[in-house]
Protein backbone atom coordinates (compact mmCIF):
# COMPACT_ATOMS: atom_id res chain seq x y z
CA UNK A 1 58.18 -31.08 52.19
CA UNK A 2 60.13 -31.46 49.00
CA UNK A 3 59.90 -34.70 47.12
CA UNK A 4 63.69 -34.65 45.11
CA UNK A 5 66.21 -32.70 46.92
CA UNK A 6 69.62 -32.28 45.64
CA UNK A 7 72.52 -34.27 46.43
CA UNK A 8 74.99 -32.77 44.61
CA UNK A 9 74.80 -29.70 42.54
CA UNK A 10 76.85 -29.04 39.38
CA UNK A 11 77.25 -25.79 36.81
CA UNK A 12 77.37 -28.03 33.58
CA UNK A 13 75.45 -31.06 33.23
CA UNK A 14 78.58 -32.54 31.31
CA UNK A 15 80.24 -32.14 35.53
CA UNK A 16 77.79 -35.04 36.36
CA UNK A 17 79.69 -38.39 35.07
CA UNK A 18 78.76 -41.74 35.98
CA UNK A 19 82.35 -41.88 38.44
CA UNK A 20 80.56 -39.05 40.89
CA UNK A 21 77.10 -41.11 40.20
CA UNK A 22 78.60 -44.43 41.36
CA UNK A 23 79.83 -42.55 44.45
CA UNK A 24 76.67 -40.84 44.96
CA UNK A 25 74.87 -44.71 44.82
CA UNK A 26 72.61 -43.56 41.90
CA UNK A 27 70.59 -45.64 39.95
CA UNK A 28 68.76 -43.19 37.85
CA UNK A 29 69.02 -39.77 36.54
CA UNK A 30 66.03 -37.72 36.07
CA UNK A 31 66.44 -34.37 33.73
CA UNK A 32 64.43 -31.20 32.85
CA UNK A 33 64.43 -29.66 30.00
CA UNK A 34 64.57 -25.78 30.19
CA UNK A 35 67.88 -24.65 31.47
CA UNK A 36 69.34 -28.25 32.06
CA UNK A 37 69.67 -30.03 28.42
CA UNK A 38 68.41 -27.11 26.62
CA UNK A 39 68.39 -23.44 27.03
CA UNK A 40 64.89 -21.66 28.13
CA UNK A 41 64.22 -19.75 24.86
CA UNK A 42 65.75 -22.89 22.19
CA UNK A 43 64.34 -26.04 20.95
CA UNK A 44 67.69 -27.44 20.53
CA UNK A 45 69.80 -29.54 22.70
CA UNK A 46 73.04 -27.81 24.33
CA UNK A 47 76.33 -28.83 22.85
CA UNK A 48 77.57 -31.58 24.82
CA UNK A 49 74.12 -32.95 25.64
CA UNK A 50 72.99 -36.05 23.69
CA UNK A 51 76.86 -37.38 23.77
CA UNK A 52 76.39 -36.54 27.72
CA UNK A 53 73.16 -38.84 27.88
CA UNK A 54 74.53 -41.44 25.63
CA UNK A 55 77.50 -41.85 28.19
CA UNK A 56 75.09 -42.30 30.93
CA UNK A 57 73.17 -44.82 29.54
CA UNK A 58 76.27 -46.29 28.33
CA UNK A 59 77.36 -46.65 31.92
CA UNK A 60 73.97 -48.07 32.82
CA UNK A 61 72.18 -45.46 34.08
CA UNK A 62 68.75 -44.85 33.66
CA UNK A 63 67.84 -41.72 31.97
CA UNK A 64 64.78 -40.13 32.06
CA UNK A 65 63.48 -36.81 30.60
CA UNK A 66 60.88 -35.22 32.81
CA UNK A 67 59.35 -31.89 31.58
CA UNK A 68 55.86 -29.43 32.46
CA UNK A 69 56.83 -28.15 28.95
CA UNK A 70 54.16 -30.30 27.45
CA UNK A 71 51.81 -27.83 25.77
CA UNK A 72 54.41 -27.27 22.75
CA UNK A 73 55.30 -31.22 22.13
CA UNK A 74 58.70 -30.26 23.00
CA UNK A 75 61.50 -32.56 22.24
CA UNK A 76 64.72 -31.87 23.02
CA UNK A 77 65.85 -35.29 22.05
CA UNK A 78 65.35 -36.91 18.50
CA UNK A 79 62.87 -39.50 17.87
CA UNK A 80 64.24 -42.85 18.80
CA UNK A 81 66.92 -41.83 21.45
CA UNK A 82 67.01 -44.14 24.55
CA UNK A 83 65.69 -41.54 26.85
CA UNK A 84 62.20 -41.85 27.75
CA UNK A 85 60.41 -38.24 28.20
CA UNK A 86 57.76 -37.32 30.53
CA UNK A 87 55.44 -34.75 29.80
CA UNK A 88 53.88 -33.04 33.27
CA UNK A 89 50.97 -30.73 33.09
């Protein structure tokens, strides 16, 4: 039994705005790292990413980082952004 299953899937994270999250009745939005804000093999955020975020939050959506890349002290955010991050082993 899966815990989180999809609602809605999109190619680019940037095709998830607060309009389709309002329809969608979400309150949150919970993100990996690899592959969703950041590429597998890079440290840095995708283009497109923090201003993506910082709309969200702007809308009033919670934002939260969730990641079992916590060996490295990965962070694909700076220090002081308004996403929390969750490490999982």
């Amino acid at each position: 039994m899966a815990l989180f299953r999809p609602t809605a899937v999109k190619p680019r994270i940037g095709e998830v705005t607060p309009r389709l999250l309002r329809r969608l009745g979400a309150r949150a939005v919970l993100l990996d790292v690899d592959n969703t804000l950041a590429t597998y093999t890079s440290h840095e955020p995708i283009k497109g990413a923090l201003e993506w975020t910082r709309e969200l939050i702007g809308a009033g959506y919670k934002v939260v980082i969730v990641s079992n890349n916590y060996k490295s002290g990965y962070r694909p955010l700076p220090q002081g952004s308004a996403c929390p991050i969750s490490a999982l082993p």
